[in-house]
N, C-alpha and C. Protein backbone atom coordinates (compact mmCIF):
# COMPACT_ATOMS: atom_id res chain seq x y z
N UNK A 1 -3.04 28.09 -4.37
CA UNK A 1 -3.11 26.65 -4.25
C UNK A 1 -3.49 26.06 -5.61
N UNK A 2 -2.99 25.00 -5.89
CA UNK A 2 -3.15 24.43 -7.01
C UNK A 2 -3.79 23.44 -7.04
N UNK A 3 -4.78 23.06 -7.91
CA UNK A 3 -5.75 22.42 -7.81
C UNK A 3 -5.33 20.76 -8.65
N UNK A 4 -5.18 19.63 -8.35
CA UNK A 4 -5.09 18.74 -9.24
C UNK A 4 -6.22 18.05 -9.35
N UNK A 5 -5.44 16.88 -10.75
CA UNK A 5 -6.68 16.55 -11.90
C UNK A 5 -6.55 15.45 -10.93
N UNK A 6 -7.65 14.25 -11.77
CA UNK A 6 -8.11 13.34 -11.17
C UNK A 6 -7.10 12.64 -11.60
N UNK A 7 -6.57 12.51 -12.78
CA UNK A 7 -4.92 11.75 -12.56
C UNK A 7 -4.20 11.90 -12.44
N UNK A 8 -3.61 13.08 -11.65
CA UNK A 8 -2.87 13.60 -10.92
C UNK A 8 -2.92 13.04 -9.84
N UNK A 9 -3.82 12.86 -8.86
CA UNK A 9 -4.31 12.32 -7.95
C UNK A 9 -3.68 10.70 -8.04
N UNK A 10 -4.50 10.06 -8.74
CA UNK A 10 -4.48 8.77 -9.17
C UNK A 10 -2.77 8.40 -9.40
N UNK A 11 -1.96 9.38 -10.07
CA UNK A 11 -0.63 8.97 -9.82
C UNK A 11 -0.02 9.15 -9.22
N UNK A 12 -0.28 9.58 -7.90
CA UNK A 12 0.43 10.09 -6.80
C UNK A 12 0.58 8.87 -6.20
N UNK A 13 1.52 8.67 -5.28
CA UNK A 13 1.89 7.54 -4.63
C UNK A 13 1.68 7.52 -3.14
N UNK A 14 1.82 6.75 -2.53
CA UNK A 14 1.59 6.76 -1.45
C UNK A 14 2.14 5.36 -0.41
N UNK A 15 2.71 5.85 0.80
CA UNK A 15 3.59 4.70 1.31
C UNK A 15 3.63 4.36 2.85
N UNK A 16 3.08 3.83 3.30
CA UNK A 16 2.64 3.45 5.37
C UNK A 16 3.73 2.18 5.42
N UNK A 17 4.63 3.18 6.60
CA UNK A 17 5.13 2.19 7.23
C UNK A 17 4.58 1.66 8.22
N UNK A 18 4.99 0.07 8.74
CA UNK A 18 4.67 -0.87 9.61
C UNK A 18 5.81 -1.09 10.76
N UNK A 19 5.87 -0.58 11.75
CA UNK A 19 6.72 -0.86 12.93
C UNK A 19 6.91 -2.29 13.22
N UNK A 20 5.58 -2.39 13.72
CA UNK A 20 5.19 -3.88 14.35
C UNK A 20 4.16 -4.64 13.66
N UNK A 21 5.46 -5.85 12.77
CA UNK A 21 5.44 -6.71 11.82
C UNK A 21 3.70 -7.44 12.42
N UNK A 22 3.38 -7.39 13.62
CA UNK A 22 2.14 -8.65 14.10
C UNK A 22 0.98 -7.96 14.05
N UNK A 23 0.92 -6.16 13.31
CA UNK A 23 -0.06 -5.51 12.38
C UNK A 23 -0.43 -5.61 11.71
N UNK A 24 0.58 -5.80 10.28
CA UNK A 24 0.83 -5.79 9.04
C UNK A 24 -0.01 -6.76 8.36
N UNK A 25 -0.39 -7.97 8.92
CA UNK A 25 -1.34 -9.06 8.25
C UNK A 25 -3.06 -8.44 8.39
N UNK A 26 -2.92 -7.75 9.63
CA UNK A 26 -4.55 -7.15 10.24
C UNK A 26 -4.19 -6.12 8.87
N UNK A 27 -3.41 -5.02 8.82
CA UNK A 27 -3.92 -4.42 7.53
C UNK A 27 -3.72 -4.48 6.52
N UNK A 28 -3.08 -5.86 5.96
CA UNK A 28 -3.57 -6.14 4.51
C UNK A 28 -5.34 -6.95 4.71
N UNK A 29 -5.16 -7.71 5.77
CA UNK A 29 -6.27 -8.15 5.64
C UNK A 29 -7.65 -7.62 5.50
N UNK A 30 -7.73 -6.12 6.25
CA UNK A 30 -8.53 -4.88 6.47
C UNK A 30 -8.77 -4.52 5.22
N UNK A 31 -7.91 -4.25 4.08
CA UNK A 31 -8.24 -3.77 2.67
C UNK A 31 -8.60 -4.58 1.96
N UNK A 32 -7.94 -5.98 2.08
CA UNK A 32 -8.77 -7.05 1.05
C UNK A 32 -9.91 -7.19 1.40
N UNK A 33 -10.59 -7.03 2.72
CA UNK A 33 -11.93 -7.25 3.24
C UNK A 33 -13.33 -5.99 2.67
N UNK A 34 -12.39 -4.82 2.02
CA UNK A 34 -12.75 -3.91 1.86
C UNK A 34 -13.37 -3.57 0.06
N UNK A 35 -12.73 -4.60 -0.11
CA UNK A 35 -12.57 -4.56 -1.74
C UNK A 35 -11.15 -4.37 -2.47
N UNK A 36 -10.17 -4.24 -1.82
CA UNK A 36 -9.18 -4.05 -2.34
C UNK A 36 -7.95 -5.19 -2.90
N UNK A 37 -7.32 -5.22 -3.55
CA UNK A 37 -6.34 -6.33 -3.73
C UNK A 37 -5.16 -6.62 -3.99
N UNK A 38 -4.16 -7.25 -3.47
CA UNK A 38 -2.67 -7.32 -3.46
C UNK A 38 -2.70 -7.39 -4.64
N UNK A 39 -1.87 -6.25 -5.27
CA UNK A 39 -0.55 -6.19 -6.60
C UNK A 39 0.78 -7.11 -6.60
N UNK A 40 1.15 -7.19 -5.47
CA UNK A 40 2.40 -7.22 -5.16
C UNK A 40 3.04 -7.82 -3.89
N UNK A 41 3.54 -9.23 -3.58
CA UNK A 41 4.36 -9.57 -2.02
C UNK A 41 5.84 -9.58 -3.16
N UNK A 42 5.94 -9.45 -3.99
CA UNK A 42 7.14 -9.89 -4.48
C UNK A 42 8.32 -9.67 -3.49
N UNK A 43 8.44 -8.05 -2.96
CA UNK A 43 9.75 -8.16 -2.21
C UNK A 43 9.25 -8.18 -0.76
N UNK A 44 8.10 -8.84 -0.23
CA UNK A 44 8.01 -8.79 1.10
C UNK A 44 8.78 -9.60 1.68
N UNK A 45 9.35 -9.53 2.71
CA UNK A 45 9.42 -8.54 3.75
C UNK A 45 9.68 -7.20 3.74
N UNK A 46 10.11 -6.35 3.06
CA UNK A 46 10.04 -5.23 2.56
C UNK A 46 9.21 -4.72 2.92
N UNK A 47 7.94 -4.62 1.47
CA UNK A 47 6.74 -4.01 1.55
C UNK A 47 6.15 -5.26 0.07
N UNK A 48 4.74 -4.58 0.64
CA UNK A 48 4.06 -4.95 -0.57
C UNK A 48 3.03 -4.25 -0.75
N UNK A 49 2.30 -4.25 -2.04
CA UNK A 49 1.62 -3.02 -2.75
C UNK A 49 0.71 -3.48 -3.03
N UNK A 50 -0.36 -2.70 -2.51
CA UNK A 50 -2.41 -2.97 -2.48
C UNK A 50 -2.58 -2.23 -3.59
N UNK A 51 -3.74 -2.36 -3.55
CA UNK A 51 -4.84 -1.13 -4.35
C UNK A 51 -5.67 -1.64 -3.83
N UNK A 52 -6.68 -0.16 -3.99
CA UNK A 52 -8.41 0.34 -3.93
C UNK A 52 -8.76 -0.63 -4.82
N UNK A 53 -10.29 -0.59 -4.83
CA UNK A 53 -10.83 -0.70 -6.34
C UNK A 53 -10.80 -0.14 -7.60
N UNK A 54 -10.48 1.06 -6.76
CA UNK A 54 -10.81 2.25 -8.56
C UNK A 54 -8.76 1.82 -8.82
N UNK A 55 -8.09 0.88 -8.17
CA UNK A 55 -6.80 0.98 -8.75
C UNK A 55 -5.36 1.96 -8.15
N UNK A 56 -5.93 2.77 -7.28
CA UNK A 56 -4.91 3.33 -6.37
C UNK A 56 -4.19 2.53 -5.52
N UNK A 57 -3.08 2.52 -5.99
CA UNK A 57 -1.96 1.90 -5.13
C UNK A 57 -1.39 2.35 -3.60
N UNK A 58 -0.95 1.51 -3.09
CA UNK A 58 -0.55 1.88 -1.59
C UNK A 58 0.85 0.80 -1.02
N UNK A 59 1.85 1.35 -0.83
CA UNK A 59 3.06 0.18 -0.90
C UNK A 59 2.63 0.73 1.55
N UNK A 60 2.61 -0.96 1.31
CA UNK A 60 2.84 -1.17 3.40
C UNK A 60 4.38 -1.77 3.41
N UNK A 61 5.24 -1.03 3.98
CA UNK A 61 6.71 -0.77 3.77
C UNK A 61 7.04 -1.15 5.33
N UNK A 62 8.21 -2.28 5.73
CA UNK A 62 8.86 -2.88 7.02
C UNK A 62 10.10 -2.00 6.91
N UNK A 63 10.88 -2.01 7.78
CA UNK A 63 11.79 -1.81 8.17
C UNK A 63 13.25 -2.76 7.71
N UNK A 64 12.15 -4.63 7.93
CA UNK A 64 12.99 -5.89 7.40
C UNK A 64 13.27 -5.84 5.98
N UNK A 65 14.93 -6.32 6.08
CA UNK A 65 15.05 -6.78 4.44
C UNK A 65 15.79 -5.48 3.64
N UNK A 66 15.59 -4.54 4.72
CA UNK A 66 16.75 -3.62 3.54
C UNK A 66 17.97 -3.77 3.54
N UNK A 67 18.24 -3.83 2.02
CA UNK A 67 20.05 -3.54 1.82
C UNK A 67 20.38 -2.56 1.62
């Protein structure tokens, strides 16, 4: 097993889809409440992309809106 670094970690990505769109506000709202903060609605309905505090990203990805 291979052990990774801490920015290894840190650049890893990571991506939660949302079924049911009348969630999706409860968990952005859940992380901003948490300390965390929107990067990104640019292509929502799509998805849009949080971070932690320490800066780890997290894209919450719909189903709506793909071409």
């Amino acid at each position: 097993m291979t052990k990774l670094t801490g920015q290894q970690i840190a650049d890893a990505g990571l991506d939660g889809w949302v079924y049911l769109l009348g969630g999706l506000q409860t968990r952005i709202d859940a992380a901003l409440a948490v300390g965390g903060t929107l990067v990104s609605d640019a292509e929502a309905p799509s998805f849009w992309v949080l971070a932690d505090p320490e800066g780890n990203r997290v894209c919450l990805c719909t189903w709506q809106d793909r071409g």
